[in-house]
Protein backbone atom coordinates (compact mmCIF):
# COMPACT_ATOMS: atom_id res chain seq x y z
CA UNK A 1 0.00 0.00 0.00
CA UNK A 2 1.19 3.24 -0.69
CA UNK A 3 1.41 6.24 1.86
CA UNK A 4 -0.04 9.85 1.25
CA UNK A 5 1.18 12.32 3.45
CA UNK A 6 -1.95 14.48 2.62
CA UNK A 7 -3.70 12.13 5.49
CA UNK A 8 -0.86 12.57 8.68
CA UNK A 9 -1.36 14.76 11.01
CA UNK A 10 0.65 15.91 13.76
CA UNK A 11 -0.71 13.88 16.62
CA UNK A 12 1.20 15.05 19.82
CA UNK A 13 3.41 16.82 21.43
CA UNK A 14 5.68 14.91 24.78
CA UNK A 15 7.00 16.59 27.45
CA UNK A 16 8.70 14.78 31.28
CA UNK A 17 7.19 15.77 34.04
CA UNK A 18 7.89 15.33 37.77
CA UNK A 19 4.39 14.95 39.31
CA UNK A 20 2.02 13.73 37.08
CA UNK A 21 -0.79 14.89 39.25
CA UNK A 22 0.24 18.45 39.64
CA UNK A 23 0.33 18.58 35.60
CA UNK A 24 -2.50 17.24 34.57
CA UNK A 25 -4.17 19.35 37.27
CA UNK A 26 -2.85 22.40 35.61
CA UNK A 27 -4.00 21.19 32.14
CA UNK A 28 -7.39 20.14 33.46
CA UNK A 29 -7.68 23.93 34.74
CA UNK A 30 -7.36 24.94 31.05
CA UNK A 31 -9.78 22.64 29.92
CA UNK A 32 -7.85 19.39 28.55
CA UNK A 33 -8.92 16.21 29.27
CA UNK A 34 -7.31 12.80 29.64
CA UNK A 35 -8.15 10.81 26.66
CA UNK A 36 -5.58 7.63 26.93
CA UNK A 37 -3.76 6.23 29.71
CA UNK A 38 -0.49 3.58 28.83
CA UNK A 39 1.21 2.19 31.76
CA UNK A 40 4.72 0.83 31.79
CA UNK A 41 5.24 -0.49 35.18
CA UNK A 42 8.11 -2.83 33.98
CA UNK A 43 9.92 0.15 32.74
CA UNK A 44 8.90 2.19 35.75
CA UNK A 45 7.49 4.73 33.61
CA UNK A 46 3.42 5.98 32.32
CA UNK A 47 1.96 8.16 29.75
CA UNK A 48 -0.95 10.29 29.41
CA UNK A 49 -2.70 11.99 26.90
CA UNK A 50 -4.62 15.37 26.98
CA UNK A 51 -6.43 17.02 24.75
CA UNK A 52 -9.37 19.10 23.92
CA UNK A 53 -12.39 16.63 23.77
CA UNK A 54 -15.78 18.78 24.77
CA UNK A 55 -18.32 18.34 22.04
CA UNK A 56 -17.46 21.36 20.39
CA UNK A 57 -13.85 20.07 20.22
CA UNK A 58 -12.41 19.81 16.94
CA UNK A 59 -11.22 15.97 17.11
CA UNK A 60 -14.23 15.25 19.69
CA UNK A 61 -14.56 11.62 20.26
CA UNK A 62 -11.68 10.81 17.92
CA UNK A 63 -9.58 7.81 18.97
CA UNK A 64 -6.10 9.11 20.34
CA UNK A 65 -4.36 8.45 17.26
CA UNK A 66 -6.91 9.97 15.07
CA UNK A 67 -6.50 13.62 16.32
CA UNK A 68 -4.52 16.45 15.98
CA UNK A 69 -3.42 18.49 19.46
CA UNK A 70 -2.82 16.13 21.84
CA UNK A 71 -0.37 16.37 24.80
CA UNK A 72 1.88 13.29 26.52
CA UNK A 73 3.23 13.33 29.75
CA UNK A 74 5.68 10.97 30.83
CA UNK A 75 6.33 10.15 33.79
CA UNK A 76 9.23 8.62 35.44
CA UNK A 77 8.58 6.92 38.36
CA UNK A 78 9.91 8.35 41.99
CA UNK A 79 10.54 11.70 40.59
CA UNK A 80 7.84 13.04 42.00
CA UNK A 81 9.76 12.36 45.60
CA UNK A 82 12.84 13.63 44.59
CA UNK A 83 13.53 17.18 45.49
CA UNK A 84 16.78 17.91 43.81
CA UNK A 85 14.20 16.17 39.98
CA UNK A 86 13.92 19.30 37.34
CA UNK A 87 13.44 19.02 33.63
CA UNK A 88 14.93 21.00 31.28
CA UNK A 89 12.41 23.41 29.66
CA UNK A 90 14.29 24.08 26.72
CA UNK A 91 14.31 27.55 27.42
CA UNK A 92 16.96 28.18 29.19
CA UNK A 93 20.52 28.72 28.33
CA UNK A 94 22.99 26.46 27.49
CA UNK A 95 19.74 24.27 26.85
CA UNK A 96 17.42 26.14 24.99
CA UNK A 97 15.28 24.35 22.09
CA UNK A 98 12.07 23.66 22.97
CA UNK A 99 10.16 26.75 23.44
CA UNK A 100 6.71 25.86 24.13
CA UNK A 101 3.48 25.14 22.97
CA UNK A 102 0.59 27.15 23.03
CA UNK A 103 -3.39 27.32 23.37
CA UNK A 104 -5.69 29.72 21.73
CA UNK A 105 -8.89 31.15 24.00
CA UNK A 106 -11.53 33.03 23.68
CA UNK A 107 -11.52 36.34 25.92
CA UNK A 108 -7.70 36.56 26.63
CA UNK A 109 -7.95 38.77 29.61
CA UNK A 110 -10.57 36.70 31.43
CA UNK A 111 -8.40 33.09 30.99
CA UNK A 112 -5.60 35.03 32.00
CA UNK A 113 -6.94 36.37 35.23
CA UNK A 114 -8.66 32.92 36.01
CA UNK A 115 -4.71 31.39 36.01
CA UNK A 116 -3.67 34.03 37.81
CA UNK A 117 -6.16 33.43 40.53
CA UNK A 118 -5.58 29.84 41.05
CA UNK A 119 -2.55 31.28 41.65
CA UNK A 120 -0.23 30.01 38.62
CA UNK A 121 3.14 32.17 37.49
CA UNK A 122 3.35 33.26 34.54
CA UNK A 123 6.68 34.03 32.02
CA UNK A 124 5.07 36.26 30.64
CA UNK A 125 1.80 38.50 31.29
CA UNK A 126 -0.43 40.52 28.86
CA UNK A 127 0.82 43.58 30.24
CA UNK A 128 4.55 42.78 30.04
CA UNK A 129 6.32 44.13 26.98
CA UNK A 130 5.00 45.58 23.48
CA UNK A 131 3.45 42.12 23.02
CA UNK A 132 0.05 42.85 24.76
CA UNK A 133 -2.15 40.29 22.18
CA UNK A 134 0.12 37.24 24.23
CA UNK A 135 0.81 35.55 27.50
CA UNK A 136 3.14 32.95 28.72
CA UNK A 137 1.81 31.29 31.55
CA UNK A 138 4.21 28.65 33.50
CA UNK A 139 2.73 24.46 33.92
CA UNK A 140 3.88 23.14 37.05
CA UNK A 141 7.50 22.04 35.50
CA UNK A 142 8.13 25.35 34.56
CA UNK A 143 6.74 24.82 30.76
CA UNK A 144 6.17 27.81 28.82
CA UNK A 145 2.42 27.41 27.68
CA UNK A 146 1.98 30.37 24.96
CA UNK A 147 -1.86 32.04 25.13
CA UNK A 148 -3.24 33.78 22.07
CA UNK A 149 -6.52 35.17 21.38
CA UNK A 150 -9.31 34.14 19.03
CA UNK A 151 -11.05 36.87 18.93
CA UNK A 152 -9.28 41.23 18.82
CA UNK A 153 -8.12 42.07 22.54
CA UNK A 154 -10.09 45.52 22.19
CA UNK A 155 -13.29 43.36 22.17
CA UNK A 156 -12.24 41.14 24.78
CA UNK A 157 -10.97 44.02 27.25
CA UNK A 158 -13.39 43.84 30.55
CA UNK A 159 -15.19 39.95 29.66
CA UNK A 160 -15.48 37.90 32.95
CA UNK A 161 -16.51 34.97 31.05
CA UNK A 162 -14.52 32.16 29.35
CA UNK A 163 -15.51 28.89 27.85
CA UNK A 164 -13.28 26.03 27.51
CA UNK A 165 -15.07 24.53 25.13
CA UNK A 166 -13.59 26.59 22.13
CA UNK A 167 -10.41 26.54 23.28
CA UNK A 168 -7.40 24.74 20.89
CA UNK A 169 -4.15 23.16 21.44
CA UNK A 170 -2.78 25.19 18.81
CA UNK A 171 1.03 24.24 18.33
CA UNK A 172 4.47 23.16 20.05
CA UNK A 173 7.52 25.29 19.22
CA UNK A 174 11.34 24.43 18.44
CA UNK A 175 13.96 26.49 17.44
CA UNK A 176 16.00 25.55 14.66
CA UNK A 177 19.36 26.32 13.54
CA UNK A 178 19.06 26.73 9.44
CA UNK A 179 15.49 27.98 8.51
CA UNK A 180 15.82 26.60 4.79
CA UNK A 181 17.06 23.09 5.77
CA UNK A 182 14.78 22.54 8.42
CA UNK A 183 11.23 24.06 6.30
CA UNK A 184 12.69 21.40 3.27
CA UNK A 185 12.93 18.70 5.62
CA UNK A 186 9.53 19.00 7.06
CA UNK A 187 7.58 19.85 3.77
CA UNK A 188 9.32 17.75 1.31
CA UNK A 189 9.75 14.78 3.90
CA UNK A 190 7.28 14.92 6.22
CA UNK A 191 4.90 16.42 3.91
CA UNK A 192 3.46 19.46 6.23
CA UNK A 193 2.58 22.74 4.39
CA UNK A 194 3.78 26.30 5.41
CA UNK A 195 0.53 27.89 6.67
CA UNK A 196 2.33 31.29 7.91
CA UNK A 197 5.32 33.07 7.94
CA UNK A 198 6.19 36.11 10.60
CA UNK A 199 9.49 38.14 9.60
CA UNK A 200 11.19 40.22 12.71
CA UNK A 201 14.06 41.30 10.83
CA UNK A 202 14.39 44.04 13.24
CA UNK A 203 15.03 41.47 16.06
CA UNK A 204 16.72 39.22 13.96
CA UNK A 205 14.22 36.17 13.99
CA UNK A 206 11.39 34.68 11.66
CA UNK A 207 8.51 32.23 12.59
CA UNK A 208 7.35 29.92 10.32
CA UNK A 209 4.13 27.81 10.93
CA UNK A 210 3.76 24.43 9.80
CA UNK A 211 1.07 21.73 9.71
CA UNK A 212 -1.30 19.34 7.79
CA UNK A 213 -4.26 21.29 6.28
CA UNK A 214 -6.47 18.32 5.91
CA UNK A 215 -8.17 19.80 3.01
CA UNK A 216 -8.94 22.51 5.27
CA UNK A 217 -7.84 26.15 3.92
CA UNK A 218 -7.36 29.10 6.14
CA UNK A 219 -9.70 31.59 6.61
CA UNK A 220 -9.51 34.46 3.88
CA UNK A 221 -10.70 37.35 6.66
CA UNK A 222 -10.41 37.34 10.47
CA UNK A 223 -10.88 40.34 12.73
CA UNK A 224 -7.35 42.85 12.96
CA UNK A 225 -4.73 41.37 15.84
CA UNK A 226 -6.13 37.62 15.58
CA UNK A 227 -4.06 35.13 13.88
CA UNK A 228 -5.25 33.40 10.55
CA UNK A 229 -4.16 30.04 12.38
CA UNK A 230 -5.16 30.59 15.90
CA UNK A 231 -8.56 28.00 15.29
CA UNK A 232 -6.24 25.07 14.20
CA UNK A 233 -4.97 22.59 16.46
CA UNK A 234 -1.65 20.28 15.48
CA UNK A 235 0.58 23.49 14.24
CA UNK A 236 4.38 22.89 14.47
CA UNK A 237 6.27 26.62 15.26
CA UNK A 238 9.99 26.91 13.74
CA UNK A 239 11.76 29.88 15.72
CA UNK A 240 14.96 30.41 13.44
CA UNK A 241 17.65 33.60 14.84
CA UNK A 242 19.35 35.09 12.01
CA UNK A 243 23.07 33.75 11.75
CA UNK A 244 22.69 30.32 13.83
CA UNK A 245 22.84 28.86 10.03
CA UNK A 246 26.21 30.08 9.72
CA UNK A 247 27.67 28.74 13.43
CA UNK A 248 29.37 25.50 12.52
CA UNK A 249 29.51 24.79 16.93
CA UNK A 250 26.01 26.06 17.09
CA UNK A 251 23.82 23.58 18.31
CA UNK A 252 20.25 23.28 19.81
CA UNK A 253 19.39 20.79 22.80
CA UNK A 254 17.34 18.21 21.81
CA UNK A 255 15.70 17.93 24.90
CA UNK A 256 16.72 13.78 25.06
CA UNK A 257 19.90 14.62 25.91
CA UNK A 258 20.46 15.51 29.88
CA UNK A 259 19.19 16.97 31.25
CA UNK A 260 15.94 15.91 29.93
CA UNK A 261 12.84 17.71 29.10
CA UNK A 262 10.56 17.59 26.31
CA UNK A 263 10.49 14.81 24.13
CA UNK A 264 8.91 14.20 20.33
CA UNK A 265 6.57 15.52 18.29
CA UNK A 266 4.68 12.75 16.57
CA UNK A 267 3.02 12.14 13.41
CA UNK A 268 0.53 9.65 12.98
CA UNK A 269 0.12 8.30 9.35
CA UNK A 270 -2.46 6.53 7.37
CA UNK A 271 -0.17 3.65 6.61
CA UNK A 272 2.62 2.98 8.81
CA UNK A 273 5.08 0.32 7.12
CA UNK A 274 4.52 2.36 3.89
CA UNK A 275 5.27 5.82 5.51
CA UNK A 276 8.79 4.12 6.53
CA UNK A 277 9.58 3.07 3.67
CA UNK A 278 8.89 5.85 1.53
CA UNK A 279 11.15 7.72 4.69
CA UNK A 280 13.86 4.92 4.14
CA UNK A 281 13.53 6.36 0.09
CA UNK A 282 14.24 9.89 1.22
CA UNK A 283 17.28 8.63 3.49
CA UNK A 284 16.63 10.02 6.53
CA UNK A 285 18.03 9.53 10.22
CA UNK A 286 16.24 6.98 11.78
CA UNK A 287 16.65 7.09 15.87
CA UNK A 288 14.67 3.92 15.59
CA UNK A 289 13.34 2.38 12.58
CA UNK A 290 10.14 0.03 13.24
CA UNK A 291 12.17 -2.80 13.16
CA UNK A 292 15.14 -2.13 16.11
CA UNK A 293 13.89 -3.24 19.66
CA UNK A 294 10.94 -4.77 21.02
CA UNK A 295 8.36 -1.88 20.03
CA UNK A 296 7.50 -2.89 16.69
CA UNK A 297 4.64 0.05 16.23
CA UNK A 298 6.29 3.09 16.54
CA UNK A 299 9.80 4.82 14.67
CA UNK A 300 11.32 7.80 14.96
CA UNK A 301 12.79 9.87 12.70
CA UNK A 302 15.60 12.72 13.25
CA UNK A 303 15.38 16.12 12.23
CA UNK A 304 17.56 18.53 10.97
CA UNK A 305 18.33 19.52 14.78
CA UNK A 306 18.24 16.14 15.92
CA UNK A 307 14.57 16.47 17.22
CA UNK A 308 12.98 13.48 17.25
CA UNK A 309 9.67 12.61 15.23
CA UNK A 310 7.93 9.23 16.48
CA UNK A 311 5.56 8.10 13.68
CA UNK A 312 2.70 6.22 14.42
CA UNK A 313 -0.25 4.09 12.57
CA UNK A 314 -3.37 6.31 12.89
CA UNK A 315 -5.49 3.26 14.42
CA UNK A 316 -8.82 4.77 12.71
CA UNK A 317 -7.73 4.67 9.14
CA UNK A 318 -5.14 1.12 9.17
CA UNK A 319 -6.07 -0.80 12.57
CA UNK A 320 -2.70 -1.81 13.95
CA UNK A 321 -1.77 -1.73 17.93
CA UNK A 322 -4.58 -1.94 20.57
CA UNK A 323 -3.77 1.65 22.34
């Protein structure tokens, strides 16, 4: 069978975390749910998955691998006893890589103040800065979780009120060395589309936005300070600084390497052995290929950075594992 990229999608996003209940409490208060549980307690080590799932969610009632903007947490067992236990949140230097990944909400202000009420930190506030359409509030592990707006903060200035329910995981950001290499790799290999492009040439940075339309086109109009993208889910954000490209020592953290932190991104596709094989074609970096190890339903690819991708079978279109 052959494989058409047209049909992945970018499935989830994995990030370590200390205390598993303490996270998922903090992504429960932003209206994520846990949609799949896999326990490894030979390995000493579980994972959960969150995600948007109220009936007005975009994948609502999808099976795990069938969605778009879903969230692991792994969790290593005992670290949640162990003072001296931090991750890495790829954010700080000589570590940085991982940047963060980000939700879009409806009245800005009012999700904002709720988080600051249940008295989370944040990296970032709406009032810090020039930036005052953005917030960076902090998870429990000291994850930078990015909040945009779907709808003009003029309107939104003085709402109480904010639902959940139309809330989306919107996309996980990495920075990347070379801008060109990396936006080939991921188009032309792992077949995502550029949806948006954001030049800051006068801080020396672009942001490119990456994903799998779907058949699904932007919208031609939305309202003045609210991002064409901010209603998709399963975006990937490349953060390239002018000059890295040029750096033969420059090198991003991975987050595998320790100190650990985040993890993957993953891609689930519509036919798994035929997705590897058409990756074996284009001679990529395998960190695992589907046949090393015991784990014969999952294989990760290397990016340009050394980030890894795990690809999966999306169970929904090509029945494979029972997760």
């Amino acid at each position: 069978m052959a494989t058409d990229p047209s049909k992945y999608k970018l499935n989830h996003s994995m990030i370590r975390v200390k205390d598993p209940k303490r996270t998922i409490q903090f992504y429960e208060f932003l209206g994520l749910k846990q949609i799949n549980k896999l326990e490894f307690p030979e390995n000493k080590f579980d994972l959960y998955f969150l995600a948007f799932d109220s009936p007005r969610a975009v994948s609502h009632g999808n099976q795990w691998t069938d969605r778009e903007g879903v969230l692991e947490l792994t969790h290593n067992y005992g670290t949640e006893n162990d003072p001296e236990f931090k991750v890495a949140n790829g954010n700080t230097e000589p570590r940085k890589g991982f940047g963060h990944v980000c939700v879009s909400v409806d009245n800005i202000q009012a999700v904002c103040q709720k988080l600051e009420d249940a008295g989370y930190k944040f990296q970032k506030k709406l009032t810090d800065g020039r930036m005052r359409h953005i917030a960076f509030v902090l998870d429990p592990d000291s994850y930078w979780v990015e909040l945009i707006p779907q709808n003009p903060v003029e309107t939104t200035e003085g709402v109480k009120e904010t639902d959940s329910e139309t809330y989306r995981f919107n996309h996980t950001m990495i920075r990347v060395k070379d801008a060109q290499k990396s936006l080939d790799f991921y188009k032309n290999v792992m077949g995502m589309q550029l949806l948006r492009t954001s030049e800051n040439k006068a801080n020396g940075f672009n942001l490119y936005f990456l994903g799998y339309p779907q058949g699904k086109a932007l919208p031609n109009e939305v309202p003045e300070g609210v991002l064409p993208t901010a209603f998709r889910e399963g975006l990937l954000e490349l953060t390239w600084n002018y000059g890295t490209e040029n750096d033969p020592n420059f090198k991003y953290h991975d987050g595998n390497a320790q100190p650990q932190g985040f993890g993957h991104i993953c891609i689930s596709v519509d036919d798994l052995d035929a997705a590897c094989a058409r990756f074996e074609d284009l001679k990529v970096n395998w960190k695992k290929r589907l046949t090393d190890g015991r784990m014969k339903n999952v294989a990760f690819v290397l990016d340009c950075d050394g980030y890894w991708i795990e690809v999966i079978q999306n169970e929904k279109l090509n029945p494979r594992a029972s997760w």
